[in-house]
C-alpha atoms as a PDB file:
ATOM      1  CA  UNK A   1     131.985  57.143  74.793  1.00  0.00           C
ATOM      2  CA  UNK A   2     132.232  56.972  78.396  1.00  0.00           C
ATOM      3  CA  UNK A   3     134.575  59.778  78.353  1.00  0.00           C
ATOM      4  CA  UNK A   4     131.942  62.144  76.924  1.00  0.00           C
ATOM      5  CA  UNK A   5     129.509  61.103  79.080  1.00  0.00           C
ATOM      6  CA  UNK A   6     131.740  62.460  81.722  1.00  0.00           C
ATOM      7  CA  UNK A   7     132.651  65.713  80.205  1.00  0.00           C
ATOM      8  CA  UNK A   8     129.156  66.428  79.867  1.00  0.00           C
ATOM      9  CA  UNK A   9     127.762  65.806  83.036  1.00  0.00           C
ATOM     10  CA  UNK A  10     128.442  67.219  86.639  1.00  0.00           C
ATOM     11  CA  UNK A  11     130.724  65.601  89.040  1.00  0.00           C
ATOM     12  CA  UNK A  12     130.149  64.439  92.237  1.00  0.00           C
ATOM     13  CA  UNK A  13     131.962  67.633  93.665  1.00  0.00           C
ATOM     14  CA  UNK A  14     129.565  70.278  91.506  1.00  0.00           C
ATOM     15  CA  UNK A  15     126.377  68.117  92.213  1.00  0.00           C
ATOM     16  CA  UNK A  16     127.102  68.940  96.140  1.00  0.00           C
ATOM     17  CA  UNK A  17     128.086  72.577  95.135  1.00  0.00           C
ATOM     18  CA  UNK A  18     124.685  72.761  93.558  1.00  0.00           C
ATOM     19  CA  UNK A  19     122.650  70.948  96.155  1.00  0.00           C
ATOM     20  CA  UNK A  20     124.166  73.492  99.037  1.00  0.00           C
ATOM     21  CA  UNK A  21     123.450  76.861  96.958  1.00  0.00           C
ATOM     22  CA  UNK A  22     120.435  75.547  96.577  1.00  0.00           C
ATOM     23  CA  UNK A  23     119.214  75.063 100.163  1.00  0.00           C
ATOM     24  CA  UNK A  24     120.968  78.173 100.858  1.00  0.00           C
ATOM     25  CA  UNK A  25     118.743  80.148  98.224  1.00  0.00           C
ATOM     26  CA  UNK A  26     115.913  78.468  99.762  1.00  0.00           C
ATOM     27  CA  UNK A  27     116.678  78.849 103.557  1.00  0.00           C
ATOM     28  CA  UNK A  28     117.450  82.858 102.423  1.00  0.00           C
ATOM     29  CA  UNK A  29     114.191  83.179 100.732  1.00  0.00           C
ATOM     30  CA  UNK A  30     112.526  81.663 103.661  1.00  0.00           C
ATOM     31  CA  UNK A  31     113.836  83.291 105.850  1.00  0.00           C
ATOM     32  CA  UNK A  32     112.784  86.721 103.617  1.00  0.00           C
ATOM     33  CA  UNK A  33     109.073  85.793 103.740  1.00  0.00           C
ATOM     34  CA  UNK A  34     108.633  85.214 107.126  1.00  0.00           C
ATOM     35  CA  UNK A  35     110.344  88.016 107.958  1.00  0.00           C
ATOM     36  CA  UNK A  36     108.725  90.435 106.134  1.00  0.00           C
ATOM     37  CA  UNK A  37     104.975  89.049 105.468  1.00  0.00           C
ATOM     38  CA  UNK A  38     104.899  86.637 109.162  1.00  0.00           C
ATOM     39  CA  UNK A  39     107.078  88.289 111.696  1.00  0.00           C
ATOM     40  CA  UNK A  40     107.489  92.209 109.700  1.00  0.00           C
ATOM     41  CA  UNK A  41     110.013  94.277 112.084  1.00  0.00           C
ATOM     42  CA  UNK A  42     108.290  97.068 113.829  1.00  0.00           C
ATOM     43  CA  UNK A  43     108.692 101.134 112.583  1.00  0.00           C
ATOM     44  CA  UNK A  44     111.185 103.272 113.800  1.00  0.00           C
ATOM     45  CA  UNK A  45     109.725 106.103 115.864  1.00  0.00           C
ATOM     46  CA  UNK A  46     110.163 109.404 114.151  1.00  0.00           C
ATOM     47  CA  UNK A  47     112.988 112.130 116.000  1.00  0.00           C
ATOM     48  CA  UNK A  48     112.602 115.487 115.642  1.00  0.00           C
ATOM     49  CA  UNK A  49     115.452 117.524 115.958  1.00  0.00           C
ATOM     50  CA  UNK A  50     115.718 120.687 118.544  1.00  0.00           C
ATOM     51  CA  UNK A  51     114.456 123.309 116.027  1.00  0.00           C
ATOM     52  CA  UNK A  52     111.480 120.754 114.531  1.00  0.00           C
ATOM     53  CA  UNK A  53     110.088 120.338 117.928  1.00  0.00           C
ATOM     54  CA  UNK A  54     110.095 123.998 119.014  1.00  0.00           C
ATOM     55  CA  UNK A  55     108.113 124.667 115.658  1.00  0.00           C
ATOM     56  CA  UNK A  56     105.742 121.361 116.473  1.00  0.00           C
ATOM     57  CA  UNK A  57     105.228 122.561 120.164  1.00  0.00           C
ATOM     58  CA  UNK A  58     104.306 125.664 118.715  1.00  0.00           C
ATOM     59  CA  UNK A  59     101.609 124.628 116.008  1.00  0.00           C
ATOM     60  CA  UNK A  60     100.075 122.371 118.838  1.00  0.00           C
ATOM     61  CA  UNK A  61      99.891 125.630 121.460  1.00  0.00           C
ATOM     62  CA  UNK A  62      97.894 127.563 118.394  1.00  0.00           C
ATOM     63  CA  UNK A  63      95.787 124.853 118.249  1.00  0.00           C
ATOM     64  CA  UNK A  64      95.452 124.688 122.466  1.00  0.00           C
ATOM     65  CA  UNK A  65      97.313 121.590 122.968  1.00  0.00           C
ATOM     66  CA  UNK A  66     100.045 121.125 125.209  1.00  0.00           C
ATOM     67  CA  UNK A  67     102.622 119.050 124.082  1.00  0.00           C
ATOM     68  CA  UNK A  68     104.251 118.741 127.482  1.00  0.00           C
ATOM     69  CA  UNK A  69     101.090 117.953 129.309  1.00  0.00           C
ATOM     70  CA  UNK A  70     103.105 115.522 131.698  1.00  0.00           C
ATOM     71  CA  UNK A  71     105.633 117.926 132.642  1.00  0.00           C
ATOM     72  CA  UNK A  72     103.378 120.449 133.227  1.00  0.00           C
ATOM     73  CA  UNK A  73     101.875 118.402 135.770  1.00  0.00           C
ATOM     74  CA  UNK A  74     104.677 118.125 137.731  1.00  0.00           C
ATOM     75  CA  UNK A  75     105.970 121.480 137.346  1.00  0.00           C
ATOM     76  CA  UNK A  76     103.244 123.739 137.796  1.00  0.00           C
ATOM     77  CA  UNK A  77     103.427 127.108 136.349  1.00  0.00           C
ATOM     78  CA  UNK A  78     101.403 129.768 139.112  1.00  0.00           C
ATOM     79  CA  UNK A  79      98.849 131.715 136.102  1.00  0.00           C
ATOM     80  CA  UNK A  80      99.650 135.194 135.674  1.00  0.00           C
ATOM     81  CA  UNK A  81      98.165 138.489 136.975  1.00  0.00           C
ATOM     82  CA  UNK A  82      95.679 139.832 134.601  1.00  0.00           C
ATOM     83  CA  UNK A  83      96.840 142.408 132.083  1.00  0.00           C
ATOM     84  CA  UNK A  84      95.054 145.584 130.390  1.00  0.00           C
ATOM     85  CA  UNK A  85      98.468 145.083 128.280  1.00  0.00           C
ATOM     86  CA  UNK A  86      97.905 143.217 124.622  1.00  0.00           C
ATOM     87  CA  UNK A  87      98.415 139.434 125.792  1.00  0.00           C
ATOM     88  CA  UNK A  88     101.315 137.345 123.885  1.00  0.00           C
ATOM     89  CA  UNK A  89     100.166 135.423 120.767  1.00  0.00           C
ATOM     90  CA  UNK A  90      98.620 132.012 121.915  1.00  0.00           C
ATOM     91  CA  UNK A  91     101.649 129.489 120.443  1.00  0.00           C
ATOM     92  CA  UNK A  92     103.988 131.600 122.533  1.00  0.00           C
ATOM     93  CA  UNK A  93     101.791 131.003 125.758  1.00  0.00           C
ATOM     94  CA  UNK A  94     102.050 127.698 128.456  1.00  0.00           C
ATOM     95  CA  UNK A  95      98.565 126.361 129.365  1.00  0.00           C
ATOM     96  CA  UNK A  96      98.709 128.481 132.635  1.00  0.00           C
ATOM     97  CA  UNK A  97      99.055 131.683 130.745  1.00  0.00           C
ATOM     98  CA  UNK A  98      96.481 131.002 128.019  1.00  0.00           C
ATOM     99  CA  UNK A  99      94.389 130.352 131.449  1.00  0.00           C
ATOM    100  CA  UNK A 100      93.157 133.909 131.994  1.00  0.00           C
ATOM    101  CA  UNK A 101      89.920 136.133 131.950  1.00  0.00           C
ATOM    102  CA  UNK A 102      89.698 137.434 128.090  1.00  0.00           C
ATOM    103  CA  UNK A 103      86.699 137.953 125.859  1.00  0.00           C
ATOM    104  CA  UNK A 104      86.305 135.899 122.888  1.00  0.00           C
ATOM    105  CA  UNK A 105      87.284 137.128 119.630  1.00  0.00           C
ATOM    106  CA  UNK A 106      88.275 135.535 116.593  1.00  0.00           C
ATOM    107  CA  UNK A 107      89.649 138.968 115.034  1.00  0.00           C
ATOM    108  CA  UNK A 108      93.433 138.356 113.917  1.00  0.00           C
ATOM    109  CA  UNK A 109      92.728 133.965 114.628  1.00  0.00           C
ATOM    110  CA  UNK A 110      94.918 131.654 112.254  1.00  0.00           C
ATOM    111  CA  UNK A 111      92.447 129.375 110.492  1.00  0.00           C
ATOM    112  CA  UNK A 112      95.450 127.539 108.773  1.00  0.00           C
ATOM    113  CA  UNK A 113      96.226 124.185 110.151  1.00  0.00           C
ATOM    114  CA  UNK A 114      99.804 122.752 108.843  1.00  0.00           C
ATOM    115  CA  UNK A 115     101.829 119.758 109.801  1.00  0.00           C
ATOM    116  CA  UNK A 116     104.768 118.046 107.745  1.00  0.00           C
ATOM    117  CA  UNK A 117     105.326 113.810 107.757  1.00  0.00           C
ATOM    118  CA  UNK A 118     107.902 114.304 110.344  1.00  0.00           C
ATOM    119  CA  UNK A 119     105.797 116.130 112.732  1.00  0.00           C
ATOM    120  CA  UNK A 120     102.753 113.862 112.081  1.00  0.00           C
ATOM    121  CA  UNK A 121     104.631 110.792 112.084  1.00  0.00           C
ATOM    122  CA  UNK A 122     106.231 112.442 115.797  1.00  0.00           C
ATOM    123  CA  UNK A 123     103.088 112.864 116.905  1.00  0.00           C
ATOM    124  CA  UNK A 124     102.032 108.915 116.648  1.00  0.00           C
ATOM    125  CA  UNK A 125     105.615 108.249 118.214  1.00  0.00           C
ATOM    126  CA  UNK A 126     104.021 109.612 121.527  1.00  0.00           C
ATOM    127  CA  UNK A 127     101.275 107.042 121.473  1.00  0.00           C
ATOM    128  CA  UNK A 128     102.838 103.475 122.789  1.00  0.00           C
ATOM    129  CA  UNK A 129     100.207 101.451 120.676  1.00  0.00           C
ATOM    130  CA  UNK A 130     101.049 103.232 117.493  1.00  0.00           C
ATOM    131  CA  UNK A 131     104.785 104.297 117.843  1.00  0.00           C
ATOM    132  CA  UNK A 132     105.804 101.139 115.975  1.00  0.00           C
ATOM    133  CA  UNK A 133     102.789 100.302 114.537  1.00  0.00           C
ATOM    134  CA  UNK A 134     101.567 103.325 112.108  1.00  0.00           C
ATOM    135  CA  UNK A 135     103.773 105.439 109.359  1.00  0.00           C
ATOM    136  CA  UNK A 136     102.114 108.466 107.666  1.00  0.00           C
ATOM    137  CA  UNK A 137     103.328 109.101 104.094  1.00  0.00           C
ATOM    138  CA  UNK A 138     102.553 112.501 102.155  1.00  0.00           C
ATOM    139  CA  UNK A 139     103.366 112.806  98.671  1.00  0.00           C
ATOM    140  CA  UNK A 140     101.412 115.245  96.146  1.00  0.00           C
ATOM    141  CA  UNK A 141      97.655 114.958  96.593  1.00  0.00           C
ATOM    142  CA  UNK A 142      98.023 111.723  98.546  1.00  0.00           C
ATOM    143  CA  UNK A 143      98.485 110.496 102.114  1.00  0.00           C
ATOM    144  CA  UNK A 144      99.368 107.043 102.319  1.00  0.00           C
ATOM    145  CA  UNK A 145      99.505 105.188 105.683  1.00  0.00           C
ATOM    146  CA  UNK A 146     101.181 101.475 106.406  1.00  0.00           C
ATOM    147  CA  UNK A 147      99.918  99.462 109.652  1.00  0.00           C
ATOM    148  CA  UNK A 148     101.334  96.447 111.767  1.00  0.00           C
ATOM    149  CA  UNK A 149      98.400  94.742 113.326  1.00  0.00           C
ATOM    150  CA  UNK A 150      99.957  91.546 115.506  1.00  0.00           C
ATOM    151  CA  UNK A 151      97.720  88.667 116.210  1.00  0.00           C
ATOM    152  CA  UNK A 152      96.272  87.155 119.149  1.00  0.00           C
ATOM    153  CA  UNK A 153      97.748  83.742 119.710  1.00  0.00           C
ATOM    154  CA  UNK A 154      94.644  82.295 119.186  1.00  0.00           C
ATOM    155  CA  UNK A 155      93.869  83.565 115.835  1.00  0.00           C
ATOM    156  CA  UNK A 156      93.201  80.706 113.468  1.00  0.00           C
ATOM    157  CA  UNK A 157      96.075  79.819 111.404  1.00  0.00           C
ATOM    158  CA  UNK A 158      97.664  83.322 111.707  1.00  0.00           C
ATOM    159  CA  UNK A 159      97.567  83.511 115.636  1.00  0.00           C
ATOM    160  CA  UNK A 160     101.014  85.277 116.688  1.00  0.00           C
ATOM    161  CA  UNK A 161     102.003  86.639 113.155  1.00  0.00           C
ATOM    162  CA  UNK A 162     101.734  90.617 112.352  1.00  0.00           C
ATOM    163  CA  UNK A 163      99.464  91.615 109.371  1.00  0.00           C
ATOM    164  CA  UNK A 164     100.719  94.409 107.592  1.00  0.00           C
ATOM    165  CA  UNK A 165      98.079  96.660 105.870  1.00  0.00           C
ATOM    166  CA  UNK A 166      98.795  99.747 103.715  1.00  0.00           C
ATOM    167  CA  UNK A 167      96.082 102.350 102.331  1.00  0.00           C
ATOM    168  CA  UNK A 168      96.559 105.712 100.594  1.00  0.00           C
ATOM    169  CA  UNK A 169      93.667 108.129 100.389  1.00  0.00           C
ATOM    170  CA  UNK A 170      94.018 110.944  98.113  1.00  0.00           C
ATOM    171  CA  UNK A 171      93.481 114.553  99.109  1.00  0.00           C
ATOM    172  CA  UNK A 172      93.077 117.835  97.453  1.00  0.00           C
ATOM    173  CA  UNK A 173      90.265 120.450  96.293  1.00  0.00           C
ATOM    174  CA  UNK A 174      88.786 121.141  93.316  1.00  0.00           C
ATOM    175  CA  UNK A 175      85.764 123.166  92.507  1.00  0.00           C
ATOM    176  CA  UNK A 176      84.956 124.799  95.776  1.00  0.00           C
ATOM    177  CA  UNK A 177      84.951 121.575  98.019  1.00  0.00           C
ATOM    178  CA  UNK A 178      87.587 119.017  98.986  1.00  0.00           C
ATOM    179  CA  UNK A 179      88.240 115.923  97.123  1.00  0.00           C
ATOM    180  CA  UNK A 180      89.047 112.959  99.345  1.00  0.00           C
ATOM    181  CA  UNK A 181      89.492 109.682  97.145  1.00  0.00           C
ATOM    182  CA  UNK A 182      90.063 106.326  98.251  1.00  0.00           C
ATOM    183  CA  UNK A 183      93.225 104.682  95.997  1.00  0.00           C
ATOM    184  CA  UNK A 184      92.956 101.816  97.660  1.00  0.00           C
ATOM    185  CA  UNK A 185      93.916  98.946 100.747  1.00  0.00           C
ATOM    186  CA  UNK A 186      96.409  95.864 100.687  1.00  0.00           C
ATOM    187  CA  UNK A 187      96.669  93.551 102.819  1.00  0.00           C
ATOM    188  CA  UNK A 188     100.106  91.407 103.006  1.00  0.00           C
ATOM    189  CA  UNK A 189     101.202  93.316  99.946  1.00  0.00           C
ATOM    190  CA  UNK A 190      98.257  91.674  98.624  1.00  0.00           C
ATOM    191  CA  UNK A 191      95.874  94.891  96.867  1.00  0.00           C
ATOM    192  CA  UNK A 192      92.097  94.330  98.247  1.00  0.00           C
ATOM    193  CA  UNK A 193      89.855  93.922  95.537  1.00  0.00           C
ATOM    194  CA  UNK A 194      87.429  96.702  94.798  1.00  0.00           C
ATOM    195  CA  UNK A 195      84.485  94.634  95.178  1.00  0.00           C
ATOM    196  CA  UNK A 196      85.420  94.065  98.922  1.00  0.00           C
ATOM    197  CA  UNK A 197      85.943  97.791  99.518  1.00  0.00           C
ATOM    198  CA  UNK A 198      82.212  98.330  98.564  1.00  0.00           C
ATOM    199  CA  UNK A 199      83.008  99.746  95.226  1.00  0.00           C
ATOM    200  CA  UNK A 200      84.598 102.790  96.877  1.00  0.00           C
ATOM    201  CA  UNK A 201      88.038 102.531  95.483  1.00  0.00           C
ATOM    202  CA  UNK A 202      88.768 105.554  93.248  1.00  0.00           C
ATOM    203  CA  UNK A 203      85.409 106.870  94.420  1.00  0.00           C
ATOM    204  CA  UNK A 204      85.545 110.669  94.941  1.00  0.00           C
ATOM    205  CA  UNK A 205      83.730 110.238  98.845  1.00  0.00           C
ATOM    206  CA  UNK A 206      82.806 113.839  99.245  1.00  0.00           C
ATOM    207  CA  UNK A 207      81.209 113.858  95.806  1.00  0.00           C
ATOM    208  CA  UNK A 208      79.446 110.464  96.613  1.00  0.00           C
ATOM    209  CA  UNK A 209      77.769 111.100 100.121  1.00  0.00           C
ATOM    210  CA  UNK A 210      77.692 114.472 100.605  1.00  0.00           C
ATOM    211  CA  UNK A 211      74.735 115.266  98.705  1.00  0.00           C
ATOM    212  CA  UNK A 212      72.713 115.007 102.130  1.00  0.00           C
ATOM    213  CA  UNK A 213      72.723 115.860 105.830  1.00  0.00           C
ATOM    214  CA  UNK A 214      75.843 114.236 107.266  1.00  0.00           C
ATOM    215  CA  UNK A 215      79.562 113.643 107.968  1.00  0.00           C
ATOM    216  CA  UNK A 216      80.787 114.245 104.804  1.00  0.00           C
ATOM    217  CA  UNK A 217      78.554 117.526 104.079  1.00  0.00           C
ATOM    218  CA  UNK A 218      79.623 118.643 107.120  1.00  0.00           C
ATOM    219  CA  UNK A 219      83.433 118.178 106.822  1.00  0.00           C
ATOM    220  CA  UNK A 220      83.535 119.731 103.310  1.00  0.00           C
ATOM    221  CA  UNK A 221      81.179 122.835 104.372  1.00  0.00           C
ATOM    222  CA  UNK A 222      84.153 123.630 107.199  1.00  0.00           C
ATOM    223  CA  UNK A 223      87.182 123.163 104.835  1.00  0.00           C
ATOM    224  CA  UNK A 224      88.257 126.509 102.474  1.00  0.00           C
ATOM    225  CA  UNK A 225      91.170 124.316 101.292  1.00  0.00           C
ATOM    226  CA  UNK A 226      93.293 121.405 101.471  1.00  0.00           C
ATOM    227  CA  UNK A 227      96.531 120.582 100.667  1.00  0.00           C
ATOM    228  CA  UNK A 228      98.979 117.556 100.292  1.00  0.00           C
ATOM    229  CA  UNK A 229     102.559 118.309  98.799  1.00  0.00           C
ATOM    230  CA  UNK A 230     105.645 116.183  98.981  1.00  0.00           C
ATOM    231  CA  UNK A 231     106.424 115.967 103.018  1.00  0.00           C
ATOM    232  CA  UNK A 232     103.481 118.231 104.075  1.00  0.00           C
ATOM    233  CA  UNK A 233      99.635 119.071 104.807  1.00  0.00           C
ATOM    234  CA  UNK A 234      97.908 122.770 104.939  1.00  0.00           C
ATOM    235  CA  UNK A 235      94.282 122.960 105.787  1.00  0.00           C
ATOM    236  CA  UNK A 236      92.913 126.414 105.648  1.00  0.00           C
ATOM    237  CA  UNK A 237      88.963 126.211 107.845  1.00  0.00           C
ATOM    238  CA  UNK A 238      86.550 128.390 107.124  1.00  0.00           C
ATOM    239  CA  UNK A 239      85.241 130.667 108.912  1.00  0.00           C
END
């Protein structure tokens, strides 16, 4: 009888066996949690290659921004002579050549704004604070963002941990006006109830408030179209 009472249980050499897997699993698990929910490890800036960069630099020139703002500072370009000659097209012009005496006209003007992730999520690299902080996501008819938010010290109970929040908004346009939908906010992987979103989750916010005078009137009587597709965004203004 004592035999079989053996046989069936665990010796002293499997009992140890199970008590170190077992504060293994738990120190690994542990160790998962506080490293993704507590201390979450920070984005890695988006790199555009050579080619992606020219065709960035160029989208932000059409749109009069100059991407290298700080080396134009310290490399001053002296602005050119005016020209009866047709001048260049703006996203092939530096800030010193756009600088010239020219009537307005918005004959022949692109009203077509378009950026893909990479570029967007490039652009944020150039801002310390958000570098590591905010990812963009586009997929079809949704833009999705994720956000590290650190903690002062001080903060009750959390002080010195990172919250990580994600949100996607959905964007498209239907029926002569964009549709911008809110799918919805989490907070620790958590999903925020509706309730504490106001009731706005999968509430179509153009449809909602821009009945009257105000922001959201206004943004959807300036927008022809809008477009989200895997990896990219295309707004086309009116005029």
């Amino acid at each position: 009888m004592a035999r079989s009472r053996r046989v069936a249980g665990f010796s002293g050499l499997q009992v140890l066996g199970i008590v170190a897997l077992t504060i293994a699993l738990t120190a690994g698990l542990t160790w998962w949690i506080a490293r993704t929910y507590l201390w979450p490890t920070a984005f890695e800036p988006v790199m555009l290659s050579e080619s992606e960069q020219v065709r960035l630099d160029s989208k932000l020139r059409a749109l009069g921004i100059d991407p290298s703002a700080s080396g134009a500072a310290s490399h001053p370009t002296p602005p050119p002579a005016v020209s009866a000659r047709r001048p260049a097209p703006a996203r092939d012009e530096t800030p010193s050549e756009w600088l010239r005496p020219e009537p307005y006209a918005e004959s022949g003007a692109t009203r077509e704004v378009g950026l893909t992730e990479r570029e967007l999520n490039a652009l944020l690299a150039r801002d310390p604070d958000l570098a590591e902080r905010l990812a963009i996501d586009l997929s079809d008819d949704l833009a999705s963002a994720r956000l590290l938010v650190p903690l002062d010290p001080d903060f009750p109970i959390l002080g010195g941990r990172t919250l990580r929040i994600a949100a996607g908004l959905g964007l498209s346009y239907s029926e002569g006006r964009p549709v911008v939908i809110l799918r919805g906010v989490s907070l620790m992987g958590v999903p925020i109830p509706n309730a504490w979103l106001g009731n706005l989750k999968n509430v179509d916010l153009v449809r909602e408030f821009g009945g009257g005078e105000g922001f959201w009137k206004t943004l959807a009587q300036g927008i022809e179209d809008v477009r989200v597709r895997d990896g990219e965004l295309t707004i086309h203004l009116r005029e």
